[in-house]
C-alpha atoms as a PDB file:
ATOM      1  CA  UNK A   1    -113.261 137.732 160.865  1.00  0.00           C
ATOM      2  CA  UNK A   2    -115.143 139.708 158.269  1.00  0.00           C
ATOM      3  CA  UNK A   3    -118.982 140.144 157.857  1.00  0.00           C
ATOM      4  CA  UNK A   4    -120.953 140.871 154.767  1.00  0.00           C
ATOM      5  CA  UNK A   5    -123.306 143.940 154.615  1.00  0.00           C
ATOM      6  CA  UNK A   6    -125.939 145.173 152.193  1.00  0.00           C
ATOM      7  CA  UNK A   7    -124.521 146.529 148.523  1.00  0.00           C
ATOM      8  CA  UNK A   8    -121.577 144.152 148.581  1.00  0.00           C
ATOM      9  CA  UNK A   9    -119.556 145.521 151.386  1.00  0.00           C
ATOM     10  CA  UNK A  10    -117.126 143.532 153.421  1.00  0.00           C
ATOM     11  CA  UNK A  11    -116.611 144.382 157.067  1.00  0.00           C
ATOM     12  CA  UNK A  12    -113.489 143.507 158.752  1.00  0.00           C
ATOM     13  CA  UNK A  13    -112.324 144.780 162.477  1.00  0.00           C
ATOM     14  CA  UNK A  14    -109.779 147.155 162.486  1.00  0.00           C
ATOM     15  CA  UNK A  15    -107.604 146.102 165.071  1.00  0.00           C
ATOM     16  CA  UNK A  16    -108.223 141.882 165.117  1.00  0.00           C
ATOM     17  CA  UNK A  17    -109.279 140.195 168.167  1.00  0.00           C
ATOM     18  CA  UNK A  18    -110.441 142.973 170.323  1.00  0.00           C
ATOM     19  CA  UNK A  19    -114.105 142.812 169.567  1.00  0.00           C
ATOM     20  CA  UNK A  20    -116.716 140.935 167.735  1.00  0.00           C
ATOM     21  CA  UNK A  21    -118.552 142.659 165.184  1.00  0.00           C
ATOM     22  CA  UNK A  22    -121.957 140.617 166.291  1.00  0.00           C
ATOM     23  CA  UNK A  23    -125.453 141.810 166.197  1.00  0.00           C
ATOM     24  CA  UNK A  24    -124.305 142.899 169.834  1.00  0.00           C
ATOM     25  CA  UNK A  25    -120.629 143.258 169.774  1.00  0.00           C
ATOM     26  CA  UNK A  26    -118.440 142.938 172.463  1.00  0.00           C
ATOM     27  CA  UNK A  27    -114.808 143.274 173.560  1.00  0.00           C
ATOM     28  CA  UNK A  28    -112.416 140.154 173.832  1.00  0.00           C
ATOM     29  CA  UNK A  29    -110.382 140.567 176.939  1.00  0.00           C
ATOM     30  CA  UNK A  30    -108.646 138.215 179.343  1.00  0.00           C
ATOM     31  CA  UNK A  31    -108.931 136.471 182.407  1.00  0.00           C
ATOM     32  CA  UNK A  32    -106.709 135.541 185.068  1.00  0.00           C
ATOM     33  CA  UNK A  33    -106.882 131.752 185.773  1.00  0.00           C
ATOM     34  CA  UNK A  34    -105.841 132.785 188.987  1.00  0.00           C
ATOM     35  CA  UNK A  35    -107.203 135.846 190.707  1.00  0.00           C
ATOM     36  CA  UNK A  36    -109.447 136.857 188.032  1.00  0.00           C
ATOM     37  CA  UNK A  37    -107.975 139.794 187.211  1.00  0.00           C
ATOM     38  CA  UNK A  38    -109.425 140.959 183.904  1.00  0.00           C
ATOM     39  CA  UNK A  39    -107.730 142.843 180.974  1.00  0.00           C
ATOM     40  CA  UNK A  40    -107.912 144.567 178.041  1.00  0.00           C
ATOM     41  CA  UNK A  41    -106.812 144.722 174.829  1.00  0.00           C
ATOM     42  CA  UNK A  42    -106.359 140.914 175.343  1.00  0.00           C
ATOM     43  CA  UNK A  43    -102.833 139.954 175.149  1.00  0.00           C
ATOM     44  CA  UNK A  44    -100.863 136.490 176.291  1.00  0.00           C
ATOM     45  CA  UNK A  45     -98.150 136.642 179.314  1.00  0.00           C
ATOM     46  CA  UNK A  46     -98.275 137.406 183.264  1.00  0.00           C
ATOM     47  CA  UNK A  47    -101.098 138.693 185.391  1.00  0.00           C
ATOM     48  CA  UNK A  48    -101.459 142.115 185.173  1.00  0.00           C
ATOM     49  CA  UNK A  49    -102.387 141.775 189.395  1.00  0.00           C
ATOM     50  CA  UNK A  50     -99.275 142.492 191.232  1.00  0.00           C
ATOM     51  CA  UNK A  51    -100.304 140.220 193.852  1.00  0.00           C
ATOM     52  CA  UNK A  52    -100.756 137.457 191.423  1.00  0.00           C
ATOM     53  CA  UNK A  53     -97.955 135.319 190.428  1.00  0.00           C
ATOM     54  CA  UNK A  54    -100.128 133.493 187.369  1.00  0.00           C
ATOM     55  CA  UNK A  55     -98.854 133.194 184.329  1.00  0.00           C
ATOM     56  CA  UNK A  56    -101.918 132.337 182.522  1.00  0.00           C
ATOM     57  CA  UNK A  57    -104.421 134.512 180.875  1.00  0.00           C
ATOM     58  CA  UNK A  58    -107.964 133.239 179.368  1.00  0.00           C
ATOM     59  CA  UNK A  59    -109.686 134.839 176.669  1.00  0.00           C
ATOM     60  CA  UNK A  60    -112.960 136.133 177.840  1.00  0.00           C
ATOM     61  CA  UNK A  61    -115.821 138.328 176.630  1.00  0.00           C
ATOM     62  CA  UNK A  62    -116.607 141.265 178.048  1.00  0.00           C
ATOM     63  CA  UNK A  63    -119.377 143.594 179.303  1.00  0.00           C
ATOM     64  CA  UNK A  64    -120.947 145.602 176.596  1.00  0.00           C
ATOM     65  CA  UNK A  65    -121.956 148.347 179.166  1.00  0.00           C
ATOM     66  CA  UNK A  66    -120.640 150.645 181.618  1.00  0.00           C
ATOM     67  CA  UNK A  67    -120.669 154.034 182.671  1.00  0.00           C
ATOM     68  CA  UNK A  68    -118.455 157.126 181.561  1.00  0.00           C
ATOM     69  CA  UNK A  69    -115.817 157.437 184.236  1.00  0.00           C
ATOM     70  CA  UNK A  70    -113.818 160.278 181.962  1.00  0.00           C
ATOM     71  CA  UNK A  71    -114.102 161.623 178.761  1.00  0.00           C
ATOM     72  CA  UNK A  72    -112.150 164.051 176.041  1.00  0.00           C
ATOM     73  CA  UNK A  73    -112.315 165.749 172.779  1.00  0.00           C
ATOM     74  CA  UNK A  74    -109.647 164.965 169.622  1.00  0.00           C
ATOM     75  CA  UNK A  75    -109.432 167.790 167.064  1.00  0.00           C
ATOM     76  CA  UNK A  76    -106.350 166.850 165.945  1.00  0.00           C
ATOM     77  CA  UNK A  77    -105.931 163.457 163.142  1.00  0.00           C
ATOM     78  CA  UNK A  78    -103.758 160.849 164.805  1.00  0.00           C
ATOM     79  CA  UNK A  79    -100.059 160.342 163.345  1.00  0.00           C
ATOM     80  CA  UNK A  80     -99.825 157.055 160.851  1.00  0.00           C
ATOM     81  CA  UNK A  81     -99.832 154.224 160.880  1.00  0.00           C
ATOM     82  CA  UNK A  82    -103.281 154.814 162.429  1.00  0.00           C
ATOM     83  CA  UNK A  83    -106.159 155.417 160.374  1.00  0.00           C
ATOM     84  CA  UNK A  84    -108.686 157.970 160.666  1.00  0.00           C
ATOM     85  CA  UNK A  85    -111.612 158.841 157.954  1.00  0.00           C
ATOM     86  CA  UNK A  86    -111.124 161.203 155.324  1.00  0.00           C
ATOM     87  CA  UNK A  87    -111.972 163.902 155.584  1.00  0.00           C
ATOM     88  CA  UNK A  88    -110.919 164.028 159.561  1.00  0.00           C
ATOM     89  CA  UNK A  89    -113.562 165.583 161.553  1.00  0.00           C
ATOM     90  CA  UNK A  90    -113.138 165.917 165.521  1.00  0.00           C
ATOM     91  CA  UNK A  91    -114.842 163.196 167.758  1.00  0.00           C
ATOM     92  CA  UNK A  92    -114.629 162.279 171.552  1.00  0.00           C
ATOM     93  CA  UNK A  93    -113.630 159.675 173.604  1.00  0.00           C
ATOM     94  CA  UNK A  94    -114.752 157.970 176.455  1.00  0.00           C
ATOM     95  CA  UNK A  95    -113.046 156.013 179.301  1.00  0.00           C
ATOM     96  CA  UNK A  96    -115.686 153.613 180.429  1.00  0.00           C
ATOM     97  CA  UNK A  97    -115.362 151.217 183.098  1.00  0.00           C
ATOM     98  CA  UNK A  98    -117.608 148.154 182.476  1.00  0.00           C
ATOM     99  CA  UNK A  99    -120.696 147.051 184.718  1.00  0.00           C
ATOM    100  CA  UNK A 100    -119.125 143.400 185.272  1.00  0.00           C
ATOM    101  CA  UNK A 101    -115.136 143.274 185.068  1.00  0.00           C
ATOM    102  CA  UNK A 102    -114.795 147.264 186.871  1.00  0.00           C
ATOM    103  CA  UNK A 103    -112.195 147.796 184.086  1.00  0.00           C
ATOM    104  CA  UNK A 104    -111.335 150.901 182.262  1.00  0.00           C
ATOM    105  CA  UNK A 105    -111.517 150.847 178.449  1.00  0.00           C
ATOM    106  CA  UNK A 106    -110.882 153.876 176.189  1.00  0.00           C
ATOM    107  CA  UNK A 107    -112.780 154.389 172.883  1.00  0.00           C
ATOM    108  CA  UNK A 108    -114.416 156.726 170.305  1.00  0.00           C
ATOM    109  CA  UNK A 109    -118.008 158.050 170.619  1.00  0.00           C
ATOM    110  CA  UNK A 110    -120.216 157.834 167.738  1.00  0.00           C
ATOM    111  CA  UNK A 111    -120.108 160.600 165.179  1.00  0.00           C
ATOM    112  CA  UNK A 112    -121.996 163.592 166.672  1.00  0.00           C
ATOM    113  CA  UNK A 113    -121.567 163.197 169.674  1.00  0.00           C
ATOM    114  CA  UNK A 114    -119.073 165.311 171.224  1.00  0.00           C
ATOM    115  CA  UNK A 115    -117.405 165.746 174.897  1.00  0.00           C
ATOM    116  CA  UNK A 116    -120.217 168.597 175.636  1.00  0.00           C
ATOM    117  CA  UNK A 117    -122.746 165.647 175.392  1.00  0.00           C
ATOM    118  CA  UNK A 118    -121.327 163.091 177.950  1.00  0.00           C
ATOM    119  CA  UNK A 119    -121.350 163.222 181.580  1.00  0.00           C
ATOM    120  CA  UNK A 120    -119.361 161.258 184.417  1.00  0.00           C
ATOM    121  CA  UNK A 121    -121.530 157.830 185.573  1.00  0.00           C
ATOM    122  CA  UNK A 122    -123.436 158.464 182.349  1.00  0.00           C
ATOM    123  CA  UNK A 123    -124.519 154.658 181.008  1.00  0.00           C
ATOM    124  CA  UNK A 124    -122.964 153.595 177.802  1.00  0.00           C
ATOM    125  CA  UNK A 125    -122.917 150.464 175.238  1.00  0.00           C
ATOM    126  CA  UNK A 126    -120.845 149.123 172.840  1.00  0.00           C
ATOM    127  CA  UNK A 127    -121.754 149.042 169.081  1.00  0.00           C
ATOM    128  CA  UNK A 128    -119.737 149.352 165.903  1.00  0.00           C
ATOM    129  CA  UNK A 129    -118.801 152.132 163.576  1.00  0.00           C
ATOM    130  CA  UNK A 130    -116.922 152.461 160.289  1.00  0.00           C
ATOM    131  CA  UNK A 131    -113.753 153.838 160.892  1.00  0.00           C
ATOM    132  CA  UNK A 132    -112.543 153.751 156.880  1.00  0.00           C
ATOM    133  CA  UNK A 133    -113.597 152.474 153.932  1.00  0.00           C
ATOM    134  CA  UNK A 134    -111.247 150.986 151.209  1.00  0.00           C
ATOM    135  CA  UNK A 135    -111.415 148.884 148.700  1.00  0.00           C
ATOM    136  CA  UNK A 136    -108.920 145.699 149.259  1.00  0.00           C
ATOM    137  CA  UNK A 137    -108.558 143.003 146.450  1.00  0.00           C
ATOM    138  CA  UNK A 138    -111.511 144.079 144.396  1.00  0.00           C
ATOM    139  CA  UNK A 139    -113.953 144.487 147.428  1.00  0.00           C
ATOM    140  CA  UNK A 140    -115.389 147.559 149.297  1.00  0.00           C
ATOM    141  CA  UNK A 141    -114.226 147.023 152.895  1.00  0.00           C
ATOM    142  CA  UNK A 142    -115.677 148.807 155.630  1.00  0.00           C
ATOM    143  CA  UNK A 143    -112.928 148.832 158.609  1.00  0.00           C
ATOM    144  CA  UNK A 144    -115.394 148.936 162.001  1.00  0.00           C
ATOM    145  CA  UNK A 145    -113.936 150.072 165.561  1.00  0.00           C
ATOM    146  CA  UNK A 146    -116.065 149.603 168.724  1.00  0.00           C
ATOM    147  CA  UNK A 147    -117.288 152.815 169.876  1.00  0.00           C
ATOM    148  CA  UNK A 148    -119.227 153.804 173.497  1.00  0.00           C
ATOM    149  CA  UNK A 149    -122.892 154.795 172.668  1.00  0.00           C
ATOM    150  CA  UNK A 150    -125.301 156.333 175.082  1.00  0.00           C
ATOM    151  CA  UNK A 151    -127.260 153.773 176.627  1.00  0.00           C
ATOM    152  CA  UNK A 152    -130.740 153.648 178.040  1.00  0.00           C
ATOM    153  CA  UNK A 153    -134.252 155.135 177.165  1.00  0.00           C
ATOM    154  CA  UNK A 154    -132.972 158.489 177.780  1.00  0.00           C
ATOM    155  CA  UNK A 155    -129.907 158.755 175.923  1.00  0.00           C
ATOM    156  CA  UNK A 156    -131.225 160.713 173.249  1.00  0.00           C
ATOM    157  CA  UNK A 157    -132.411 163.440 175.892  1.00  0.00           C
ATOM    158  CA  UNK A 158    -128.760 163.613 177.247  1.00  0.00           C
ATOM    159  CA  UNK A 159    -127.645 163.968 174.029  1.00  0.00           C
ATOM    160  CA  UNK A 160    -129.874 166.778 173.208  1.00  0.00           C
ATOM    161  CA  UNK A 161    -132.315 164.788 171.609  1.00  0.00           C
ATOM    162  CA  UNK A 162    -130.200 162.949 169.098  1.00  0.00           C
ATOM    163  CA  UNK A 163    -130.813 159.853 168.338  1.00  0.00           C
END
């Protein structure tokens, strides 16, 4: 799936199949036929539900909002073969667990904001950043990641006053 932006740039998904790259993106997760057991990154095989003997998994979309349930800081570029932007510059996670399913998921921040400006139960939404640019077969690609935003009409206040 790629998407074209403004001055000729290509955007592609950095990891395929995990999220959309929509005017409201979401994540791609599974189902369980079953027990509805949800899961994510979506994947094919057994129900992750212990109690659950289904071997069938759906492909479902998933909440685009949820609250902080734990955050961090990286200062440190990952190893290869990921991909981080040159040059690196420190940015925080945060585990969210979404407002429908109750699952975790684990993902950057936007740039700027840092661990200092989340908080535990804070509300969050999914949108898209760049992640790298490159330029592959001719064409400037912009590789997007989902990231957790701030949510809500005072985000930018918890965020001292970003926006």
């Amino acid at each position: 799936m790629s998407v074209s932006a403004a001055g000729g740039v290509t955007r592609v998904p950095a990891v395929e199949g995990w999220y959309t790259l929509d005017h409201e993106p979401h994540l791609i997760g599974c189902r369980c036929a079953v027990c509805g057991t949800y899961v994510f990154p979506p994947r094919s095989g057994a129900c992750p539900n212990p109690n659950c003997d289904s071997e069938e998994l759906v492909s479902t979309p998933l909440s685009r909002v949820g609250t902080v349930w734990s955050y961090t800081e990286n200062q440190y570029a990952p190893p290869a073969p990921y991909r981080a932007a040159e040059p690196f510059e420190p940015y925080a996670l945060a585990a969210v667990q979404l407002e429908k399913e109750g699952i975790i998921v684990l993902g950057q921040v936007p740039r700027g904001i840092m661990a200092a400006d989340l908080k535990v139960g804070m509300p969050m939404q999914l949108e898209t950043d760049v992640l790298y640019r490159e330029v592959v077969d001719g064409v400037d690609t912009e590789f997007m990641v989902y990231v957790w935003a701030p949510a809500g009409p005072t985000a930018a206040e918890s965020i001292g006053g970003r926006s």
